[in-house]
PDB file of N, CA and C in Angstrom:
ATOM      1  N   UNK A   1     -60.275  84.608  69.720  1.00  0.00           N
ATOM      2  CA  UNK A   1     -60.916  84.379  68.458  1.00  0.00           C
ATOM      3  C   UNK A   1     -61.150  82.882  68.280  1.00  0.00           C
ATOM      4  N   UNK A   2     -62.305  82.376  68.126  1.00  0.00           N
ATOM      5  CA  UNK A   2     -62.736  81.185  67.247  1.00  0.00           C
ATOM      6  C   UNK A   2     -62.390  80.940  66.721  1.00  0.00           C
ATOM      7  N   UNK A   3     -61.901  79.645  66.324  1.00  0.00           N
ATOM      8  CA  UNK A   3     -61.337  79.320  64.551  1.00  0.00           C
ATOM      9  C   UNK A   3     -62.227  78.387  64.244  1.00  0.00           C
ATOM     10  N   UNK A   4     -62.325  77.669  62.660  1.00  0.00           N
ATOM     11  CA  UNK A   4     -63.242  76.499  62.751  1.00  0.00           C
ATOM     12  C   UNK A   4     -61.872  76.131  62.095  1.00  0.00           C
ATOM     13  N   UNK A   5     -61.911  74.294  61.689  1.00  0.00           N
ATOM     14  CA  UNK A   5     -61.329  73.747  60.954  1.00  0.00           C
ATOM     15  C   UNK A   5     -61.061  74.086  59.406  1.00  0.00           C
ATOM     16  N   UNK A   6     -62.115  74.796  58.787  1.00  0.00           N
ATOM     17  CA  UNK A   6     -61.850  75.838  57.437  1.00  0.00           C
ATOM     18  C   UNK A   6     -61.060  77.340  57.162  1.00  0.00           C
ATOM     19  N   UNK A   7     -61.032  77.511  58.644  1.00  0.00           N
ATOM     20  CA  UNK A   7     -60.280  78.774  58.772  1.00  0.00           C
ATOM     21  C   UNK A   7     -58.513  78.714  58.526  1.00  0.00           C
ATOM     22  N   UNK A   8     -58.687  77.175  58.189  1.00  0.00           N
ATOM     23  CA  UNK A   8     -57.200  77.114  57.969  1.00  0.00           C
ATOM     24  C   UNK A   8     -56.650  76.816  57.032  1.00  0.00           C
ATOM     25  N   UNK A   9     -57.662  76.553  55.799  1.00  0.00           N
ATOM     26  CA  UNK A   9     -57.355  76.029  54.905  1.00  0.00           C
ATOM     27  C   UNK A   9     -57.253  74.867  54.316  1.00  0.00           C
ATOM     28  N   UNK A  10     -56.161  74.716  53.870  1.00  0.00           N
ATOM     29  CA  UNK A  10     -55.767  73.188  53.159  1.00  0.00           C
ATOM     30  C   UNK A  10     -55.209  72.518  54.428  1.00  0.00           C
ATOM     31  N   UNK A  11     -54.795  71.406  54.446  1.00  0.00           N
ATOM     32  CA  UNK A  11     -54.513  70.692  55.920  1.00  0.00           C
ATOM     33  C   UNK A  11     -53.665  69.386  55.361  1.00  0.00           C
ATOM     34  N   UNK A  12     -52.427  69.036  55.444  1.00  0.00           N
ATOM     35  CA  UNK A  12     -51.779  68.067  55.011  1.00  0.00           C
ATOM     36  C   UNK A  12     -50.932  67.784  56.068  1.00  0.00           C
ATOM     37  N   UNK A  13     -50.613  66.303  56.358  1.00  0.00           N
ATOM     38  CA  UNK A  13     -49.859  65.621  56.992  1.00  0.00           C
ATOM     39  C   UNK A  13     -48.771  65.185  56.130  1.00  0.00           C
ATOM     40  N   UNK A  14     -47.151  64.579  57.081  1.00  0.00           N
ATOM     41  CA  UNK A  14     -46.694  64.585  55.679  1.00  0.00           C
ATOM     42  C   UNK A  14     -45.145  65.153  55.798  1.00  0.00           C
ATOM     43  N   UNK A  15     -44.582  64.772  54.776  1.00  0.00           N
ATOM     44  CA  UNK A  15     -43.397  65.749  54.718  1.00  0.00           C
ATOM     45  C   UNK A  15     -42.582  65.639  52.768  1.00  0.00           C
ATOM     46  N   UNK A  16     -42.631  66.953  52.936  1.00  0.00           N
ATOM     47  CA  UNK A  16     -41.717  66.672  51.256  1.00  0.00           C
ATOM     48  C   UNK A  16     -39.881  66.537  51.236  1.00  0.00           C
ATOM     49  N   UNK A  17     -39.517  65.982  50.277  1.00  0.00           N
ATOM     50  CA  UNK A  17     -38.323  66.213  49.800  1.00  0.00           C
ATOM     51  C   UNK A  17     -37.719  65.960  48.802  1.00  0.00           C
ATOM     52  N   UNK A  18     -36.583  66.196  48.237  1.00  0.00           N
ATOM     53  CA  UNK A  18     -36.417  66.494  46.688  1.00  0.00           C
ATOM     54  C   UNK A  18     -35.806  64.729  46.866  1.00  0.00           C
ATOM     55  N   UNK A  19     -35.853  64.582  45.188  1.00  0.00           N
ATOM     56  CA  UNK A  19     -35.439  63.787  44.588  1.00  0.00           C
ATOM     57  C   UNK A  19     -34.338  63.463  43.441  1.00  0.00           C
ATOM     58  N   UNK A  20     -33.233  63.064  43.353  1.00  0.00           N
ATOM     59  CA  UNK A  20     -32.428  63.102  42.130  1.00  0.00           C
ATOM     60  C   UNK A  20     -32.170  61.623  41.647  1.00  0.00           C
ATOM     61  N   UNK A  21     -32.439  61.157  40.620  1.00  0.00           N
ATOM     62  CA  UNK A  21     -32.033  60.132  39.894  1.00  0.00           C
ATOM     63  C   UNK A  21     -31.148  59.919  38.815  1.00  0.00           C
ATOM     64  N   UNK A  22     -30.700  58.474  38.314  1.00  0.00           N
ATOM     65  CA  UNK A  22     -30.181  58.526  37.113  1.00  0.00           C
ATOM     66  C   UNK A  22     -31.218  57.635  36.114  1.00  0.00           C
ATOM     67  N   UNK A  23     -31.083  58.141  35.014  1.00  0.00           N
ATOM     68  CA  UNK A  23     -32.280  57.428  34.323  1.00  0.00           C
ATOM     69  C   UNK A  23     -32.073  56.143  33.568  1.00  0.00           C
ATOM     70  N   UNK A  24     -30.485  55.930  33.392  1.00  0.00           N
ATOM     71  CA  UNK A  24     -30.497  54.482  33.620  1.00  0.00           C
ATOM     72  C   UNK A  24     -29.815  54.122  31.338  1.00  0.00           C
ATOM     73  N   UNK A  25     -30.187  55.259  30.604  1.00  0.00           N
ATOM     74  CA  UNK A  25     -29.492  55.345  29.752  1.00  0.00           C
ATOM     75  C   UNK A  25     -28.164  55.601  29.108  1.00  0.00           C
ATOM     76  N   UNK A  26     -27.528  54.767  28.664  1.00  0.00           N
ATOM     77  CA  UNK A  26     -25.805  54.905  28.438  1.00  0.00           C
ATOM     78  C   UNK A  26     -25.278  56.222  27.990  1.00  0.00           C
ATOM     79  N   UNK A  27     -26.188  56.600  26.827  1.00  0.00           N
ATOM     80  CA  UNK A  27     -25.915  58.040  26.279  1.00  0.00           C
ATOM     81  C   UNK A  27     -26.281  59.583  27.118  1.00  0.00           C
ATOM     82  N   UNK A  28     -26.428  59.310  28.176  1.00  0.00           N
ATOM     83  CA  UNK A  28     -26.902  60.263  29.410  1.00  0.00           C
ATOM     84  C   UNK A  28     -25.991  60.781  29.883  1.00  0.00           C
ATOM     85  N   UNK A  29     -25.619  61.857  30.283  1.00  0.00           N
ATOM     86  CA  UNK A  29     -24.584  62.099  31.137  1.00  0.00           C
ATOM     87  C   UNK A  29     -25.085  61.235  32.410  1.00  0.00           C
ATOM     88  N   UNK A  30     -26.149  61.326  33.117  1.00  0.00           N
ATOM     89  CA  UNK A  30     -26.179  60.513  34.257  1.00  0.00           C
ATOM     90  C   UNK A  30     -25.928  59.579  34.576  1.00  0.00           C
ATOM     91  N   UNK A  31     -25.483  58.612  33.314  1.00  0.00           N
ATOM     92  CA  UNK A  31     -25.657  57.451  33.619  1.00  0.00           C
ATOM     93  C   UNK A  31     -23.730  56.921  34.163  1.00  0.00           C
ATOM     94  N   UNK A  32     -22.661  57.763  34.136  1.00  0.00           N
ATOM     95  CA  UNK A  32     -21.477  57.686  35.187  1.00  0.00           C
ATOM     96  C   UNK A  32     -20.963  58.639  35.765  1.00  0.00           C
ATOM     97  N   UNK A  33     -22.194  59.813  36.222  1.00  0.00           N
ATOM     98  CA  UNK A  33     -21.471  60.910  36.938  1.00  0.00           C
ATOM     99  C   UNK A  33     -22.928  60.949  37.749  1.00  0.00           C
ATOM    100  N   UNK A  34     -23.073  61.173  38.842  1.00  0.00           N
ATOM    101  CA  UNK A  34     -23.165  61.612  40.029  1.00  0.00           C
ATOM    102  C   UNK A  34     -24.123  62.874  39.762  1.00  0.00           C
ATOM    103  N   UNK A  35     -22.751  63.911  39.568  1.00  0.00           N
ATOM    104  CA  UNK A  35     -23.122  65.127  39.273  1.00  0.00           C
ATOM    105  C   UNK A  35     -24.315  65.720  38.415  1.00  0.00           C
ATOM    106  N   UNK A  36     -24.464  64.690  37.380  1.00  0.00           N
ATOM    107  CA  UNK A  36     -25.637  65.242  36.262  1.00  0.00           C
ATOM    108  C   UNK A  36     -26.730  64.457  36.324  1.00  0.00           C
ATOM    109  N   UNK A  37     -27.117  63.979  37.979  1.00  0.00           N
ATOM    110  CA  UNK A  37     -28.088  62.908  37.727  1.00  0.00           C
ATOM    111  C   UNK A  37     -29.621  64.718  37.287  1.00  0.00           C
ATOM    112  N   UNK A  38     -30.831  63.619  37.269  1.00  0.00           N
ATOM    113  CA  UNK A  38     -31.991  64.607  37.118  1.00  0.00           C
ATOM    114  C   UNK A  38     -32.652  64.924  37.919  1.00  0.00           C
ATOM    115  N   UNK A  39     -33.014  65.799  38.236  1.00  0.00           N
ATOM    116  CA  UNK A  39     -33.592  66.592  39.382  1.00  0.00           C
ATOM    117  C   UNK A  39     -33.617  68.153  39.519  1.00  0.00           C
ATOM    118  N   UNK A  40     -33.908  68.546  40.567  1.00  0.00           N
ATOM    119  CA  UNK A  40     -34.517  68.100  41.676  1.00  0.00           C
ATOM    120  C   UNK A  40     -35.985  68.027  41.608  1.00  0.00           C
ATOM    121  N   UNK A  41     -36.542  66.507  41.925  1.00  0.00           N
ATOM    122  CA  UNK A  41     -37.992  66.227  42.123  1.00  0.00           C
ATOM    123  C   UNK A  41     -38.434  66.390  42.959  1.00  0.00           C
ATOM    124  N   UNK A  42     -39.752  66.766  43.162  1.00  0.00           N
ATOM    125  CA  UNK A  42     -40.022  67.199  45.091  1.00  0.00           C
ATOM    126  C   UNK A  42     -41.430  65.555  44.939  1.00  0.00           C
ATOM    127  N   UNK A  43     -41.076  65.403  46.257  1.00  0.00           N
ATOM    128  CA  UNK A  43     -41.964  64.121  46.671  1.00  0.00           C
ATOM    129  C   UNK A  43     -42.449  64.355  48.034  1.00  0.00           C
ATOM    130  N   UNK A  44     -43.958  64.478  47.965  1.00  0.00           N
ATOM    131  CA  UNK A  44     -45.014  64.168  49.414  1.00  0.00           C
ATOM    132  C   UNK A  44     -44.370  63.071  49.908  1.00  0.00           C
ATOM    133  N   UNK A  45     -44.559  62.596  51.094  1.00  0.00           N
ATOM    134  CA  UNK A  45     -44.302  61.542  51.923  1.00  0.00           C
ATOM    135  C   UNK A  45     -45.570  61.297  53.149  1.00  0.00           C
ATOM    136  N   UNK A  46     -46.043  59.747  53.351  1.00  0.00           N
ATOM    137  CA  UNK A  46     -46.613  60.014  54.475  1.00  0.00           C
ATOM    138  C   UNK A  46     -47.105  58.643  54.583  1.00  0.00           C
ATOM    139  N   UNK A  47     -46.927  57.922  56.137  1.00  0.00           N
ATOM    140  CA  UNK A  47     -47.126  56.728  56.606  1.00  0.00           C
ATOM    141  C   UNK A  47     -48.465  56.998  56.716  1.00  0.00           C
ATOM    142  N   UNK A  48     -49.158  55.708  55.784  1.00  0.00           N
ATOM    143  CA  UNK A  48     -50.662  55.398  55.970  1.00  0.00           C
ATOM    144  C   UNK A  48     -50.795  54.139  56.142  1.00  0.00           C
ATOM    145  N   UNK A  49     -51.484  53.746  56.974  1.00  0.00           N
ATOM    146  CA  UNK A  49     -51.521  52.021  57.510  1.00  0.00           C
ATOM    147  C   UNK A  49     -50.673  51.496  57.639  1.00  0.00           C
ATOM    148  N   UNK A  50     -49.501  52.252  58.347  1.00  0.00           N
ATOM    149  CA  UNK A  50     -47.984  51.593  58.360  1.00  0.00           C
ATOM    150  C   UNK A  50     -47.220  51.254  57.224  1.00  0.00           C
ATOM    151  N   UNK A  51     -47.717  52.043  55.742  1.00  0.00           N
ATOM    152  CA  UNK A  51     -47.011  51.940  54.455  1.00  0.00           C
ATOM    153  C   UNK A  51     -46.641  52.949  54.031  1.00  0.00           C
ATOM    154  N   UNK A  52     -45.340  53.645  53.909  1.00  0.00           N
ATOM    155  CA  UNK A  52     -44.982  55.033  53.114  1.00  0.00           C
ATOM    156  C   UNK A  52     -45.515  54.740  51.620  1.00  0.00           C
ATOM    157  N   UNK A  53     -46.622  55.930  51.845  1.00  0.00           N
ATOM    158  CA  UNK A  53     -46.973  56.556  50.414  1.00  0.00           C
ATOM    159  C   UNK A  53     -46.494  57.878  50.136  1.00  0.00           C
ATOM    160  N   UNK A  54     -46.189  58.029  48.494  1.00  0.00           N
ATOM    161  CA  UNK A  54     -45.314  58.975  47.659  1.00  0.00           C
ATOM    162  C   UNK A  54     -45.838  59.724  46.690  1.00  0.00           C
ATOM    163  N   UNK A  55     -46.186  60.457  46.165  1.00  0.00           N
ATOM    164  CA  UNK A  55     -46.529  61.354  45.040  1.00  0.00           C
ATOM    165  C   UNK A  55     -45.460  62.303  44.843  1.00  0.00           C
ATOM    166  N   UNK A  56     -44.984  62.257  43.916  1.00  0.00           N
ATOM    167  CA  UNK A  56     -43.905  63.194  42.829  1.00  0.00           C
ATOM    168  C   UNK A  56     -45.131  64.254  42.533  1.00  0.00           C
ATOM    169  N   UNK A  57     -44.635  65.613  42.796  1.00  0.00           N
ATOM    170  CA  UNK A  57     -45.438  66.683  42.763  1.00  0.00           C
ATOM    171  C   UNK A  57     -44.780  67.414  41.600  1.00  0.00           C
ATOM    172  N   UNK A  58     -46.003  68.194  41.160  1.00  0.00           N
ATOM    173  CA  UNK A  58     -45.287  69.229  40.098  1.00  0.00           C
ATOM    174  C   UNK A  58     -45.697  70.715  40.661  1.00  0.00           C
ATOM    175  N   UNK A  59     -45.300  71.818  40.274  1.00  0.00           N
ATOM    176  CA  UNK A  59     -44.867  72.841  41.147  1.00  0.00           C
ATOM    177  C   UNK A  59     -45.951  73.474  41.747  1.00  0.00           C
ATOM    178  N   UNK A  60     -46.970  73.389  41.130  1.00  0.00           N
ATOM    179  CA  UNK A  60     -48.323  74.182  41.735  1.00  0.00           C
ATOM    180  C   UNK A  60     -48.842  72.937  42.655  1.00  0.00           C
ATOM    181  N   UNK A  61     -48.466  71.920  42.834  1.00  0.00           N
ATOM    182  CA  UNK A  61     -49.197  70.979  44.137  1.00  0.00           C
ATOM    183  C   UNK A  61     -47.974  71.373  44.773  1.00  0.00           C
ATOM    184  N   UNK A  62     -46.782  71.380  44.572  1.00  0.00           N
ATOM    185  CA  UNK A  62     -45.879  71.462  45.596  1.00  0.00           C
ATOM    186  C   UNK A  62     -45.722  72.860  46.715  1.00  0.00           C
ATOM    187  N   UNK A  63     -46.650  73.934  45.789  1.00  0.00           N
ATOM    188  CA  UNK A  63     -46.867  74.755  46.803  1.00  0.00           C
ATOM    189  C   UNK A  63     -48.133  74.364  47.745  1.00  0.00           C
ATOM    190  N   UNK A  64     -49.409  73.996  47.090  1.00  0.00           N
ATOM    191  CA  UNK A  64     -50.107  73.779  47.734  1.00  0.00           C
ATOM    192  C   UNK A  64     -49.993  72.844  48.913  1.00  0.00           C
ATOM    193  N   UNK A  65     -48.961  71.993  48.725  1.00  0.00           N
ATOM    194  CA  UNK A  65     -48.770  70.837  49.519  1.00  0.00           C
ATOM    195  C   UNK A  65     -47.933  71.660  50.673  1.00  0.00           C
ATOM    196  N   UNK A  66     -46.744  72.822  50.757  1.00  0.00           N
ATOM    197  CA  UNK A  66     -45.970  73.449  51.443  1.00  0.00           C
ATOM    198  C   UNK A  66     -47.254  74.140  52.493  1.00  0.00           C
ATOM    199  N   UNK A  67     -48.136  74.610  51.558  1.00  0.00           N
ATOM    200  CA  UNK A  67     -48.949  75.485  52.419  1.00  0.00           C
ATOM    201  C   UNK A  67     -50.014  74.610  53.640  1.00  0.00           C
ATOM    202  N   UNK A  68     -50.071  73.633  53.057  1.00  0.00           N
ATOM    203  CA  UNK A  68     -50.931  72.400  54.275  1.00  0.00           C
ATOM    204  C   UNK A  68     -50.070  72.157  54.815  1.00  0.00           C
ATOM    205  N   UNK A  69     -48.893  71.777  54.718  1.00  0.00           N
ATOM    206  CA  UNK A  69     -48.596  71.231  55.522  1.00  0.00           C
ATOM    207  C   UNK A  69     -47.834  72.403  57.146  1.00  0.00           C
ATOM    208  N   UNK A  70     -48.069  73.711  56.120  1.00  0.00           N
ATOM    209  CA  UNK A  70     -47.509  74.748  57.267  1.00  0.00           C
ATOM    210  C   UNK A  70     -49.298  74.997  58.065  1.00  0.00           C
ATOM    211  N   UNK A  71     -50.057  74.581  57.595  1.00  0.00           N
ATOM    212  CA  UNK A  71     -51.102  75.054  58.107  1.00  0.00           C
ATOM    213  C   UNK A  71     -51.566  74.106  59.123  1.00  0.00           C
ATOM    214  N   UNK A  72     -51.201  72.654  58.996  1.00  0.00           N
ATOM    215  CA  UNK A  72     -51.706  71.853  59.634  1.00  0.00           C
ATOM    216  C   UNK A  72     -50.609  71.877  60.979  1.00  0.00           C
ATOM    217  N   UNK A  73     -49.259  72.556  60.705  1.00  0.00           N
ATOM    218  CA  UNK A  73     -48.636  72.814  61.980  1.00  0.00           C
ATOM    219  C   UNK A  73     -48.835  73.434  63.065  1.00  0.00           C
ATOM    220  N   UNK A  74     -49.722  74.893  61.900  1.00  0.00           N
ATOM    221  CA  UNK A  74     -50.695  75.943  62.936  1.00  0.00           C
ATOM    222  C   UNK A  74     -51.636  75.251  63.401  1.00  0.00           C
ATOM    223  N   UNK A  75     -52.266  74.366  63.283  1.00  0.00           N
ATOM    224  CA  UNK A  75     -53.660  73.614  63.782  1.00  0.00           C
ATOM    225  C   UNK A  75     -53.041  72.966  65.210  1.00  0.00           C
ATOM    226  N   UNK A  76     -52.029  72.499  64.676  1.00  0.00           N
ATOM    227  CA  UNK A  76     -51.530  71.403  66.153  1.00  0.00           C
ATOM    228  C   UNK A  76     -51.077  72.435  67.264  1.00  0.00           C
ATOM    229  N   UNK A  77     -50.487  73.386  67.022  1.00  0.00           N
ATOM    230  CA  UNK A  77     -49.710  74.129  67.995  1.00  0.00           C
ATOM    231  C   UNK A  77     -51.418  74.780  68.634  1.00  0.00           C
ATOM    232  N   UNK A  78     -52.389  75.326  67.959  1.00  0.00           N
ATOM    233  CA  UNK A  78     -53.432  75.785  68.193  1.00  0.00           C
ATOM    234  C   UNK A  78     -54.120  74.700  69.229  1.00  0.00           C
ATOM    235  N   UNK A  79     -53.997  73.849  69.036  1.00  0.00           N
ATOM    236  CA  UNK A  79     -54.885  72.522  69.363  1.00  0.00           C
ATOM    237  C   UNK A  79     -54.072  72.146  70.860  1.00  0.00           C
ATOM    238  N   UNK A  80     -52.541  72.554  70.820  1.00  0.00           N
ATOM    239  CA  UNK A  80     -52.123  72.028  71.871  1.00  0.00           C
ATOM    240  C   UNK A  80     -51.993  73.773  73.189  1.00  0.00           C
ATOM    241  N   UNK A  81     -52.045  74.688  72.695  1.00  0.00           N
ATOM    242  CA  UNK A  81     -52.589  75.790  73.109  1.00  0.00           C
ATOM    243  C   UNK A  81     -54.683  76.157  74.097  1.00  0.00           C
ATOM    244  N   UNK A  82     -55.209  75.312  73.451  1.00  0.00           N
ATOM    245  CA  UNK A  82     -56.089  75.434  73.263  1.00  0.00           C
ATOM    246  C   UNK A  82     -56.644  74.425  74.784  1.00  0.00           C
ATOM    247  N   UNK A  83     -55.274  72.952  75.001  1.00  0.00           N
ATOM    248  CA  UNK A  83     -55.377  71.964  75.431  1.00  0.00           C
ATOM    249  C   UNK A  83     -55.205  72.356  76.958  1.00  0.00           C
ATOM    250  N   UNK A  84     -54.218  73.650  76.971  1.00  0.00           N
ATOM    251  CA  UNK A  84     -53.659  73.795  77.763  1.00  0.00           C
ATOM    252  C   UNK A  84     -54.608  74.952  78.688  1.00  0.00           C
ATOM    253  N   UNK A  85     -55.504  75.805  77.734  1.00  0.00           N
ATOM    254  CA  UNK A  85     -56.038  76.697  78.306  1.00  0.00           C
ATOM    255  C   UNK A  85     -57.442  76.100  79.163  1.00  0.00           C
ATOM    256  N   UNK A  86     -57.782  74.710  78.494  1.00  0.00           N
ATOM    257  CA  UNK A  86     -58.892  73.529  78.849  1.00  0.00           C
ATOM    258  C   UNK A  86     -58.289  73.144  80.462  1.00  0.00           C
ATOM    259  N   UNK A  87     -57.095  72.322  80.026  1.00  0.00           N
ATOM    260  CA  UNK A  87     -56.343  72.096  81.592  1.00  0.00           C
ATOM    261  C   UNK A  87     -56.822  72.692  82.634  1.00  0.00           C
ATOM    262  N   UNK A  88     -56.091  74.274  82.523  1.00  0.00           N
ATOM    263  CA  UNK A  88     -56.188  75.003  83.780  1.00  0.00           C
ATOM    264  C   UNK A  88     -57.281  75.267  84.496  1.00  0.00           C
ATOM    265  N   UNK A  89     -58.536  75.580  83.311  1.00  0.00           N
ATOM    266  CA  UNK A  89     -59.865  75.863  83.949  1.00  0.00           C
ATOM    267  C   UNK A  89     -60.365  74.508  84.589  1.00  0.00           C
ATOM    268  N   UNK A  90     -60.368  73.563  84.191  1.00  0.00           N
ATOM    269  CA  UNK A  90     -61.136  72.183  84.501  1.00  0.00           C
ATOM    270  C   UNK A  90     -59.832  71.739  85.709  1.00  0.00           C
ATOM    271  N   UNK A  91     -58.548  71.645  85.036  1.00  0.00           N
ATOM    272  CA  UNK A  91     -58.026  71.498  87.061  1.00  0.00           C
ATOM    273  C   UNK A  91     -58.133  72.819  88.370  1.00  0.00           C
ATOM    274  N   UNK A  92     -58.567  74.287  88.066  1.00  0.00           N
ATOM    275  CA  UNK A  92     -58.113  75.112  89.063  1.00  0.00           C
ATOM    276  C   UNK A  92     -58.910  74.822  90.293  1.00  0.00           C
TER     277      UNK A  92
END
């Protein structure tokens, strides 16, 4: 089967992970326990021009962002499948 580059969807590079902070106010529980910091934030990640860039996601990008970035895994494994089936014919 053919695929094109749309057949896959959304396409993200990248990686997420949660976030917990303290917010830095006295009357907070967070602000001397550990335990009650705030969270969990989910954050994109991704080296562009040799600079980590960040976006704090809210829950409907954070799926969308889960789903590129599982899709763009299928692309590579496809791509390196694809590399391999190129190989054999062009070296046999």
């Amino acid at each position: 089967m053919n695929k094109t580059i749309k057949d896959y969807g959304i396409i993200l590079d990248g990686s997420i992970y949660e976030k917990y902070f303290r917010c830095g106010k006295k009357n907070c529980k967070c602000y001397e326990n550990d335990e009650f910091k705030h969270g969990p934030y989910w954050v994109w990640s991704k080296k562009i021009e040799g600079k980590t860039v960040t976006k704090q996601l809210n829950e409907k990008q954070l799926e969308k962002v889960k789903e590129g970035l599982a899709n763009y895994k299928r692309l590579l494994k496809d791509i390196e499948k694809a590399k391999e089936v190129c190989e054999k014919e062009v070296l046999k």
